[in-house]
C-alpha atoms as a PDB file:
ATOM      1  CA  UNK A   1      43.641  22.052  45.895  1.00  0.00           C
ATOM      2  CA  UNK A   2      45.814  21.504  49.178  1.00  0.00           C
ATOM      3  CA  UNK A   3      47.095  17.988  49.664  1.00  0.00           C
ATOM      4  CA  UNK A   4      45.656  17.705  53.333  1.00  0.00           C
ATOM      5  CA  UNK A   5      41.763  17.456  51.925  1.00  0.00           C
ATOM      6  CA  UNK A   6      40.393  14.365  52.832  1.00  0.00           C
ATOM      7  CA  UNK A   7      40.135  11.661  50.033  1.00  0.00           C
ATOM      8  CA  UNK A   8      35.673  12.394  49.818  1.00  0.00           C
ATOM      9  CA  UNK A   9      36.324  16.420  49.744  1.00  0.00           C
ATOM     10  CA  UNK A  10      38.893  16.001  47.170  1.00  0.00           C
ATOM     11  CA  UNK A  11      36.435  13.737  44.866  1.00  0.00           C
ATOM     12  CA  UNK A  12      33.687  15.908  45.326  1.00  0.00           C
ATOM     13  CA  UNK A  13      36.117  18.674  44.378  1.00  0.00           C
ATOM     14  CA  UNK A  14      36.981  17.075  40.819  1.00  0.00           C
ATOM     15  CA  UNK A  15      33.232  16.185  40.029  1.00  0.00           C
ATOM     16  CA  UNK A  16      31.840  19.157  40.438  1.00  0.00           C
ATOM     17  CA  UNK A  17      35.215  20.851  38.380  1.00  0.00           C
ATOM     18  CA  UNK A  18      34.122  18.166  35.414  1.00  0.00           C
ATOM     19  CA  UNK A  19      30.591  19.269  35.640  1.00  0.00           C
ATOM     20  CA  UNK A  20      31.223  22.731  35.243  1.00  0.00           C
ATOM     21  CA  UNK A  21      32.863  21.985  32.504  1.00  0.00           C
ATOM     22  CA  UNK A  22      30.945  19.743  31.014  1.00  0.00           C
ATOM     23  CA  UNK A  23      27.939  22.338  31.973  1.00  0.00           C
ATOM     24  CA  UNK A  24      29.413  25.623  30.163  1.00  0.00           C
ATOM     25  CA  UNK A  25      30.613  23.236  27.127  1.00  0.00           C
ATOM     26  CA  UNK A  26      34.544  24.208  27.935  1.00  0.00           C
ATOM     27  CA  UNK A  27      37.636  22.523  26.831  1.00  0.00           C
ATOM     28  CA  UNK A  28      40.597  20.591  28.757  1.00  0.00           C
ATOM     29  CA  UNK A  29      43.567  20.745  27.953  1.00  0.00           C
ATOM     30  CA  UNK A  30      46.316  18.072  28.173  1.00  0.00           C
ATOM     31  CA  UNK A  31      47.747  19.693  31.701  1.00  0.00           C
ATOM     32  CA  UNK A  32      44.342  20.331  33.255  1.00  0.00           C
ATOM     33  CA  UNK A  33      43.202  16.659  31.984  1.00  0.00           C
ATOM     34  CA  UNK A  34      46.599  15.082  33.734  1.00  0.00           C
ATOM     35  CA  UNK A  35      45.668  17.472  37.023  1.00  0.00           C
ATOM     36  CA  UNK A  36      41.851  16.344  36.744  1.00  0.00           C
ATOM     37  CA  UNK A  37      43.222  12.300  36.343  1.00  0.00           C
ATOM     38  CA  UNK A  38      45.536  13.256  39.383  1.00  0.00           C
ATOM     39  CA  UNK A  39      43.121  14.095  41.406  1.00  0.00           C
ATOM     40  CA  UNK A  40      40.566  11.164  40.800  1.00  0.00           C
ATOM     41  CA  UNK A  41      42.982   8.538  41.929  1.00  0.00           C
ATOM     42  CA  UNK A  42      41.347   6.677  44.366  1.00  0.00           C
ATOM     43  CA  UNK A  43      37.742   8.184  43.892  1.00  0.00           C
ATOM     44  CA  UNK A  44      36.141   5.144  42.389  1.00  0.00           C
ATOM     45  CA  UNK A  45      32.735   5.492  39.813  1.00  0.00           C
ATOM     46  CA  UNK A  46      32.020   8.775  40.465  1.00  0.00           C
ATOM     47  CA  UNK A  47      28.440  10.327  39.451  1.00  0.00           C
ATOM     48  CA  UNK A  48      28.685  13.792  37.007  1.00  0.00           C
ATOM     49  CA  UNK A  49      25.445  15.167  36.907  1.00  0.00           C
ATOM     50  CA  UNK A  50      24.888  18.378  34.674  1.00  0.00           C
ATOM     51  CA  UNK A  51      22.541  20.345  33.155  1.00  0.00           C
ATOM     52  CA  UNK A  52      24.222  22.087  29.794  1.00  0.00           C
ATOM     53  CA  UNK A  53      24.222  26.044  30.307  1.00  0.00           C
ATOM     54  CA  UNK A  54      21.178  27.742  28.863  1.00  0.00           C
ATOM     55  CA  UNK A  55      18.849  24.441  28.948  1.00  0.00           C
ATOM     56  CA  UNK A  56      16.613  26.109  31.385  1.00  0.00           C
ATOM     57  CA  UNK A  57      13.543  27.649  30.075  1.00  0.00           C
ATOM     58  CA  UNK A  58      11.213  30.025  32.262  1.00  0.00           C
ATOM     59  CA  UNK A  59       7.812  28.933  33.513  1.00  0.00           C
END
């Protein structure tokens, strides 16, 4: 992500990278975790919302 992204665009950015992740069950490893911690500097109590892959069921 490009260092010129405003502080909101770049928080938005990492929660919806952790929700994917957390959405598809996927791991993290130790350089994507220091890149994810990186990038939440200054973000605050962010909100991940997710629904786990495959939860859905048709109607």
């Amino acid at each position: 992500m490009a260092s010129h992204c405003s502080p909101d665009a770049r928080c938005t950015y990492t929660t919806h990278w952790v929700a994917t992740k957390l959405r598809w069950g996927l791991a993290v490893d130790k350089a994507e975790r220091q890149a994810l911690r990186e990038l939440a500097v200054g973000c605050g109590q962010e909100t991940v919302e997710y629904e786990p892959a495959g939860s859905h069921r048709p109607v």
